[in-house]
PDB file of N, CA and C in Angstrom:
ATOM      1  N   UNK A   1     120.521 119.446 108.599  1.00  0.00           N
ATOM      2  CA  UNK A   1     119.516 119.502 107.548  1.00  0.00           C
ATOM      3  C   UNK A   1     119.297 118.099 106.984  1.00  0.00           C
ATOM      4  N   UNK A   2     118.205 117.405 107.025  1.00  0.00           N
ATOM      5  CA  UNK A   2     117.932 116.098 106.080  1.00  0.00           C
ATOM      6  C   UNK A   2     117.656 116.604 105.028  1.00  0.00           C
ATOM      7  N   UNK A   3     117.512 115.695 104.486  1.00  0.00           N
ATOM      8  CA  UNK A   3     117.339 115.709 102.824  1.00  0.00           C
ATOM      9  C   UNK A   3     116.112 114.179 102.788  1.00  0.00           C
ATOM     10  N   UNK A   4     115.165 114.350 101.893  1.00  0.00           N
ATOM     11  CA  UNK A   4     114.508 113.022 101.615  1.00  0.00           C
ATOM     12  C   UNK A   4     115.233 112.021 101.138  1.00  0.00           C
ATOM     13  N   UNK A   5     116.176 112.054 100.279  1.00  0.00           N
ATOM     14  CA  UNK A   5     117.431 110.658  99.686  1.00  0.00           C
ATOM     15  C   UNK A   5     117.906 110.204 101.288  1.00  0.00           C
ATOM     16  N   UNK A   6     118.450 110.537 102.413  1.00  0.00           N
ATOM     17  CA  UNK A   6     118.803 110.041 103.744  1.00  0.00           C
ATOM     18  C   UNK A   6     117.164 109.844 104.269  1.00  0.00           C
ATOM     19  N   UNK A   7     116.629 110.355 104.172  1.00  0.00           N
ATOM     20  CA  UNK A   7     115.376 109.550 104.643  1.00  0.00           C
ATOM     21  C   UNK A   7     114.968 108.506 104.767  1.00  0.00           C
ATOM     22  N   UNK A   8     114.713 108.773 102.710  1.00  0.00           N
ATOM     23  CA  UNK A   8     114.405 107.457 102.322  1.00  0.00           C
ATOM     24  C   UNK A   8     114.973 105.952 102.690  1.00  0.00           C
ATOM     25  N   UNK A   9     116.786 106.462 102.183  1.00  0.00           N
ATOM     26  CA  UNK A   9     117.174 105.670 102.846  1.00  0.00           C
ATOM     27  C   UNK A   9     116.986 105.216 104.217  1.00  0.00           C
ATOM     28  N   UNK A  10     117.139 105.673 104.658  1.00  0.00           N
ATOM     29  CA  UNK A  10     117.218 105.020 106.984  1.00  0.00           C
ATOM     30  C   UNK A  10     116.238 104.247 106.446  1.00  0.00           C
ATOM     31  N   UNK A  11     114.830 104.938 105.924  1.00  0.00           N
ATOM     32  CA  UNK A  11     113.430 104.029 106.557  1.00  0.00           C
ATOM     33  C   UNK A  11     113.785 102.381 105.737  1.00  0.00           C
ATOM     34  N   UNK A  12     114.423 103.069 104.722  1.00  0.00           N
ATOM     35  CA  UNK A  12     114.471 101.163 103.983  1.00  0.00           C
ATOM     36  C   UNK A  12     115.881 100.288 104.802  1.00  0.00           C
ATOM     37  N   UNK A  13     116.588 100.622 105.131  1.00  0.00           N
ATOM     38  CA  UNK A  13     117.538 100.226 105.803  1.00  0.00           C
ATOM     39  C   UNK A  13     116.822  99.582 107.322  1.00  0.00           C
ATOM     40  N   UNK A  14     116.112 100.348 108.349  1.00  0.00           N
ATOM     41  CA  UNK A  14     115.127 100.230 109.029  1.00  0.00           C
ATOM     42  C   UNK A  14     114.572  98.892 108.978  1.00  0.00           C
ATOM     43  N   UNK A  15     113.506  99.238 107.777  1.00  0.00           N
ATOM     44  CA  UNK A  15     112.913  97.679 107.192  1.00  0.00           C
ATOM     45  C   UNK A  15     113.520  96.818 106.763  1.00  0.00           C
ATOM     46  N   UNK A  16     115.099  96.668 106.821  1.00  0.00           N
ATOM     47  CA  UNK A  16     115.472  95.884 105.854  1.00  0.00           C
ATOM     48  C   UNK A  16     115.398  95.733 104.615  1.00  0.00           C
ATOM     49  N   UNK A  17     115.245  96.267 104.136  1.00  0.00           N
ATOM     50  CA  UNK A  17     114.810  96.140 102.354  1.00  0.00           C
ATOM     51  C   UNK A  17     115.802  96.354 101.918  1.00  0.00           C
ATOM     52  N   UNK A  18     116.255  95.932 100.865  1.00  0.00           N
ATOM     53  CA  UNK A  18     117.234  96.324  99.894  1.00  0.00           C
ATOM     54  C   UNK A  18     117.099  96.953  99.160  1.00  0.00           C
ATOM     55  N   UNK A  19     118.249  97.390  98.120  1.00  0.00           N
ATOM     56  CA  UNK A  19     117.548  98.811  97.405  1.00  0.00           C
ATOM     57  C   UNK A  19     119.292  99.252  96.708  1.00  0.00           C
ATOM     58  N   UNK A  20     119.025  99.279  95.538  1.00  0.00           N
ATOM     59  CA  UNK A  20     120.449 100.221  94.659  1.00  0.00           C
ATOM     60  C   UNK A  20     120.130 101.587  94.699  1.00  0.00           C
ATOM     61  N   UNK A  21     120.929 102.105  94.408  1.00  0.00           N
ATOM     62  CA  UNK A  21     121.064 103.522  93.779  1.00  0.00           C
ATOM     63  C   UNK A  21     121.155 103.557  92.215  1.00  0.00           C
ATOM     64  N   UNK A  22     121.040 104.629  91.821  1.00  0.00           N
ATOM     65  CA  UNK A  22     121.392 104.743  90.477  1.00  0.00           C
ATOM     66  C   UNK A  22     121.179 105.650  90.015  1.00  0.00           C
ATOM     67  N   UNK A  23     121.773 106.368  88.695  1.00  0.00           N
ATOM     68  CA  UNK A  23     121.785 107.857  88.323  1.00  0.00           C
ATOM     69  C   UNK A  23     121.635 107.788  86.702  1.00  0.00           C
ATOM     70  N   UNK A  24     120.574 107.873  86.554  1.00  0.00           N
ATOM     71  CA  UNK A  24     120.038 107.994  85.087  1.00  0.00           C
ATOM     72  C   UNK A  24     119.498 108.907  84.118  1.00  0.00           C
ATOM     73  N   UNK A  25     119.478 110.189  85.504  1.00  0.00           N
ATOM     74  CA  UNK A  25     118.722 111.539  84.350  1.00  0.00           C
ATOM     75  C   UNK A  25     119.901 112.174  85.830  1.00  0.00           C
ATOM     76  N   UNK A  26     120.376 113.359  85.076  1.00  0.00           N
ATOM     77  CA  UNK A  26     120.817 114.581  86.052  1.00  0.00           C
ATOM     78  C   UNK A  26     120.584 115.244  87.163  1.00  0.00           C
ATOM     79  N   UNK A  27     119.027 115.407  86.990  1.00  0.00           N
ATOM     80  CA  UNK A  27     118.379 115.634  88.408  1.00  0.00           C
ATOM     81  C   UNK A  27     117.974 114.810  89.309  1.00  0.00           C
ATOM     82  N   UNK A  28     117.916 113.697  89.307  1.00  0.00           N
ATOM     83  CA  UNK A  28     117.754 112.730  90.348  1.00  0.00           C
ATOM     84  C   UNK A  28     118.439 111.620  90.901  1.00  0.00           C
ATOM     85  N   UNK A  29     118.061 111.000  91.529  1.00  0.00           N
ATOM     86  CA  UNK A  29     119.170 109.620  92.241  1.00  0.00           C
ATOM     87  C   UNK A  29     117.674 108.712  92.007  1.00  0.00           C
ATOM     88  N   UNK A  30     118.090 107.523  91.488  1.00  0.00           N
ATOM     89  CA  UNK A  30     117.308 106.061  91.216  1.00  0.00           C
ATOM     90  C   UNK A  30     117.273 105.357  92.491  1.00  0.00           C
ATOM     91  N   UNK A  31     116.063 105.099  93.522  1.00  0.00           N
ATOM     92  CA  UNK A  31     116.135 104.409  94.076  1.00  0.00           C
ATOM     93  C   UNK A  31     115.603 102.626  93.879  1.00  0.00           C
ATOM     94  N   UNK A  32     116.125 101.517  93.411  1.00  0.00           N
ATOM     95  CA  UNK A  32     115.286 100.818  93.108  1.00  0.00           C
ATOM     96  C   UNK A  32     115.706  99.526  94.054  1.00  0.00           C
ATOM     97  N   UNK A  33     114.040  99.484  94.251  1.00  0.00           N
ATOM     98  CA  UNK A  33     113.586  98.386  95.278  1.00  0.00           C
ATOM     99  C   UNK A  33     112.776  97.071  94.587  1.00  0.00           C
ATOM    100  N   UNK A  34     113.448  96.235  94.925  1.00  0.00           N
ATOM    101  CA  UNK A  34     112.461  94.931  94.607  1.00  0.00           C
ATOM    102  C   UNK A  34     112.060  94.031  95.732  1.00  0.00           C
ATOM    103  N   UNK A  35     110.937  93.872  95.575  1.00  0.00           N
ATOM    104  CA  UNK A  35     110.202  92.760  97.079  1.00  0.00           C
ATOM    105  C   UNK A  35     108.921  91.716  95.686  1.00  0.00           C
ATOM    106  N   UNK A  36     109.021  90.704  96.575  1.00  0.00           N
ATOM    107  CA  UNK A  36     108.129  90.165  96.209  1.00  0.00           C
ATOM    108  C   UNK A  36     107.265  90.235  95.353  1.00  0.00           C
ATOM    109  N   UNK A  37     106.932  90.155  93.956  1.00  0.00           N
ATOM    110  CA  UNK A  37     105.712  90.439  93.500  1.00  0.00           C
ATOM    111  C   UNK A  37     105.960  92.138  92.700  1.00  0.00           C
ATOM    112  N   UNK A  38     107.014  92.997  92.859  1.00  0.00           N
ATOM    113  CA  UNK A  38     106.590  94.019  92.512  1.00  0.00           C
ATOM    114  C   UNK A  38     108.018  95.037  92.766  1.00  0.00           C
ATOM    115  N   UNK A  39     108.047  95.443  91.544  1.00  0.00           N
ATOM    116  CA  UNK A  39     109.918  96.307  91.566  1.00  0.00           C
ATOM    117  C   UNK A  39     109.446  98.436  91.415  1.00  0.00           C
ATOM    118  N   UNK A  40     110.171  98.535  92.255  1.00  0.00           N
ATOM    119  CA  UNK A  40     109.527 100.249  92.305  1.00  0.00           C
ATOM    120  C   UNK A  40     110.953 100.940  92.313  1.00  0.00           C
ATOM    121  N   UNK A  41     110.956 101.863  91.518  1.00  0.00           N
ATOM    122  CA  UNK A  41     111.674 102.957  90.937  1.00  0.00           C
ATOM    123  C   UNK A  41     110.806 104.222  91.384  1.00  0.00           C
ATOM    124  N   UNK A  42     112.171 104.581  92.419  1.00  0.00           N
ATOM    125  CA  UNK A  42     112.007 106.141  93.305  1.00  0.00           C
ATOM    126  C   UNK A  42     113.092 107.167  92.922  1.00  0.00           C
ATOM    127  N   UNK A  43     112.714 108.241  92.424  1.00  0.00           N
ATOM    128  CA  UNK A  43     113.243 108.962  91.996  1.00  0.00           C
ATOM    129  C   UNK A  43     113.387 110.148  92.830  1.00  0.00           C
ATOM    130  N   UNK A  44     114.087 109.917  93.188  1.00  0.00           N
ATOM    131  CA  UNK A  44     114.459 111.495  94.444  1.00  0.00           C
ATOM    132  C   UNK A  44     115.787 112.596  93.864  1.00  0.00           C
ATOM    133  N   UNK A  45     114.408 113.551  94.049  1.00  0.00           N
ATOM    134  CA  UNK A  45     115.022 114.901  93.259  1.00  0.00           C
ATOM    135  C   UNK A  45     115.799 116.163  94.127  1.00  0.00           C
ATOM    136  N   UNK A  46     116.742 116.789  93.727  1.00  0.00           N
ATOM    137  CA  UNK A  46     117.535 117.486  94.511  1.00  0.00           C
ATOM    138  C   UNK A  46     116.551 118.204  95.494  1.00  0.00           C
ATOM    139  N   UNK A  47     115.270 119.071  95.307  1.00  0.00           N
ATOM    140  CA  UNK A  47     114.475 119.653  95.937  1.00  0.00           C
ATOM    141  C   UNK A  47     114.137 118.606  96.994  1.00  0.00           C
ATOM    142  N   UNK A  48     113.761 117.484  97.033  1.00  0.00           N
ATOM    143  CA  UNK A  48     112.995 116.811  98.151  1.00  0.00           C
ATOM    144  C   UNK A  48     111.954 115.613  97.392  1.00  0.00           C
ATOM    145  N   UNK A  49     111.394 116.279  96.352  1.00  0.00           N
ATOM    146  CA  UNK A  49     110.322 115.706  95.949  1.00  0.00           C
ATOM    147  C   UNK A  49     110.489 114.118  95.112  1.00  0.00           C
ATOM    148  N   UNK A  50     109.773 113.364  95.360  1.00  0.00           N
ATOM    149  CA  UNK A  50     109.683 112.002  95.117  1.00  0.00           C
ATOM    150  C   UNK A  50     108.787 111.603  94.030  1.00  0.00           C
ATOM    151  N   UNK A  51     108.905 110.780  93.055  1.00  0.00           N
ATOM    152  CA  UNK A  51     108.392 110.080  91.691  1.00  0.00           C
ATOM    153  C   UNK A  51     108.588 108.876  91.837  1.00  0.00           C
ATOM    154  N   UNK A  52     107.273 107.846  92.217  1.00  0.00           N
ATOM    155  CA  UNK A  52     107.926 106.858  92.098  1.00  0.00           C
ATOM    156  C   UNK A  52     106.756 105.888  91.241  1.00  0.00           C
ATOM    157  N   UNK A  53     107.545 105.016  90.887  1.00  0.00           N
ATOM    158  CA  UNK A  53     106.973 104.069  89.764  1.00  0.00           C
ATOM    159  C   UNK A  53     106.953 102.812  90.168  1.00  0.00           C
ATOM    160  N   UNK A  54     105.466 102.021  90.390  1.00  0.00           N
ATOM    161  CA  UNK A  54     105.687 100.677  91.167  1.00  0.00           C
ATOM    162  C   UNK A  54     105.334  99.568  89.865  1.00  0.00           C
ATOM    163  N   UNK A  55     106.048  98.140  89.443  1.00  0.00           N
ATOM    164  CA  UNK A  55     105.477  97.234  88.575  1.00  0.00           C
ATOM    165  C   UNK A  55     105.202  96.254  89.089  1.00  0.00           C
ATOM    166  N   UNK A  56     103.890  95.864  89.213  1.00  0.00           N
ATOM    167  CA  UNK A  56     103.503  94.395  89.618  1.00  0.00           C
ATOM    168  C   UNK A  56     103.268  93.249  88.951  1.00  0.00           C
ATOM    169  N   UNK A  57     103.315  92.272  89.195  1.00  0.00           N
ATOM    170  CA  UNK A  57     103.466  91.145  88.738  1.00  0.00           C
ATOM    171  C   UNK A  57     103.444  90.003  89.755  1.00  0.00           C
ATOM    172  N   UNK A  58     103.001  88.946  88.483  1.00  0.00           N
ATOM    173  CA  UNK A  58     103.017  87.608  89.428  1.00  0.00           C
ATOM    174  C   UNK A  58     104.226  86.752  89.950  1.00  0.00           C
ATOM    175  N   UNK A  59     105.474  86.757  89.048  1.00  0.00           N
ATOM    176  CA  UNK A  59     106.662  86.103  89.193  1.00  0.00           C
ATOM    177  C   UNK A  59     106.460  85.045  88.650  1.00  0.00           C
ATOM    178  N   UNK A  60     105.902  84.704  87.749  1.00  0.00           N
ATOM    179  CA  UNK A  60     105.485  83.593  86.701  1.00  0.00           C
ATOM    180  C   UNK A  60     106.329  83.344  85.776  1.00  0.00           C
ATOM    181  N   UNK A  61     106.898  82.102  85.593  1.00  0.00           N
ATOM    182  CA  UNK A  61     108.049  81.999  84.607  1.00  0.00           C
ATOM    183  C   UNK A  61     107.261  81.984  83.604  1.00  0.00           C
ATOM    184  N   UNK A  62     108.057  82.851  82.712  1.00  0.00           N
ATOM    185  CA  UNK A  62     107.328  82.978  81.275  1.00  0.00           C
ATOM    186  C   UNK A  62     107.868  82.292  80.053  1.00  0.00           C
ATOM    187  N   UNK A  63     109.117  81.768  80.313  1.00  0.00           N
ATOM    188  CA  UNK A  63     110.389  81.308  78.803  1.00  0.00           C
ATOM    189  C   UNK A  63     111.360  81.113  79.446  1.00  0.00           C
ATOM    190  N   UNK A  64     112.181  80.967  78.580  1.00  0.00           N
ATOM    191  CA  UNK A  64     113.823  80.341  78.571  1.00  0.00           C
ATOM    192  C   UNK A  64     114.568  81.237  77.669  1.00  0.00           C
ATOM    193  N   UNK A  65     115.466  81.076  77.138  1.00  0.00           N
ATOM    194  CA  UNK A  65     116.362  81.660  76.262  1.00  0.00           C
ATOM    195  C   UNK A  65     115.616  82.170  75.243  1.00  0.00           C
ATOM    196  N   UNK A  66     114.779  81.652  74.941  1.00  0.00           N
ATOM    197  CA  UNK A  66     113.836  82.563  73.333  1.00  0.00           C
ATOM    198  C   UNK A  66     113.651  83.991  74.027  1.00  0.00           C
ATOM    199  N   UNK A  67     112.892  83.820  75.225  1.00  0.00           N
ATOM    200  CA  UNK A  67     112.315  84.776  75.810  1.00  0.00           C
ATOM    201  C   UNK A  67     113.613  86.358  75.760  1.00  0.00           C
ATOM    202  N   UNK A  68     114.588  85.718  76.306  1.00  0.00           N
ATOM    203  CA  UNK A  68     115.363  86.522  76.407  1.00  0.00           C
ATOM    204  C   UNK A  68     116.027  87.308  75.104  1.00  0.00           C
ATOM    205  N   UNK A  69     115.930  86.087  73.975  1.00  0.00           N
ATOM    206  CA  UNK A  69     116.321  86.691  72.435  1.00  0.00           C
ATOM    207  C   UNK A  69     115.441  87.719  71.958  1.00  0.00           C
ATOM    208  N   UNK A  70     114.152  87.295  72.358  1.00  0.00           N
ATOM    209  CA  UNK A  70     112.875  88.114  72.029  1.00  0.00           C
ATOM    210  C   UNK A  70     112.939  89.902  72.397  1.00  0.00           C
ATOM    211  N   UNK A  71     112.894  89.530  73.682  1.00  0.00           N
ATOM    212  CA  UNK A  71     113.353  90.991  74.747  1.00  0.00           C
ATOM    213  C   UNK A  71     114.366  92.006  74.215  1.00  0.00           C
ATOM    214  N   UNK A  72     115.704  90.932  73.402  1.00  0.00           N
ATOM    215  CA  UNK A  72     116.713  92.254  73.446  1.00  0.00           C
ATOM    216  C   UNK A  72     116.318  92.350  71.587  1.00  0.00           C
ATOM    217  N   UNK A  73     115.847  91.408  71.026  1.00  0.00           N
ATOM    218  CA  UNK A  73     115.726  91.709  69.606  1.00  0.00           C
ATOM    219  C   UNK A  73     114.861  93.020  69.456  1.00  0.00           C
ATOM    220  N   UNK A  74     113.241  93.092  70.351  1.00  0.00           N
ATOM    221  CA  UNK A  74     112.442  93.828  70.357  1.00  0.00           C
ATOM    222  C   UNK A  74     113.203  95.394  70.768  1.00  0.00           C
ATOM    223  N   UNK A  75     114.049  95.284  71.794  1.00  0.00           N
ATOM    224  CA  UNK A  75     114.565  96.399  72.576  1.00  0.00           C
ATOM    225  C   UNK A  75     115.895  97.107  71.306  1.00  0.00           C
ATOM    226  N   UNK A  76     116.028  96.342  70.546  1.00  0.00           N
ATOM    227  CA  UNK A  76     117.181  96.749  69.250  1.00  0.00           C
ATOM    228  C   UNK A  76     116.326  97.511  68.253  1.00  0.00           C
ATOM    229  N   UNK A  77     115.094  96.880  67.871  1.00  0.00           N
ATOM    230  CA  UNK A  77     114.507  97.648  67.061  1.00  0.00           C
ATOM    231  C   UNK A  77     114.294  99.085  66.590  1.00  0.00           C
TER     232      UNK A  77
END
């Protein structure tokens, strides 16, 4: 029996891509991939079914250390 989580995996393994796991809500496994330009969060659910969330971007340095004070001050709020 496959499952889509071994799927998923082979095909990125396949391509080479890299990719964590991770477990952040109960029902699913975090797949997250970063390439070039753009980080995607796949969410593969015990049934099969897939959620995934792609962010793009330029890779543009934006700051230095403020930047980073900024980020976790905002994220404390």
């Amino acid at each position: 029996m496959n499952h889509a989580l071994f799927d998923l995996l082979e095909r990125l393994d396949a391509a080479r891509i890299h990719y964590m796991l991770g477990r952040h809500r109960a029902e699913s496994i975090l797949v997250s991939v970063t390439l070039v330009g753009q980080r995607i969060e796949i969410d593969v659910f015990r049934d099969g079914h897939l959620e995934i969330s792609r962010f793009l971007g330029t890779e543009d340095i934006e700051g230095g250390t403020e930047l980073v004070d900024d980020i976790i001050a905002r994220a404390t709020d």
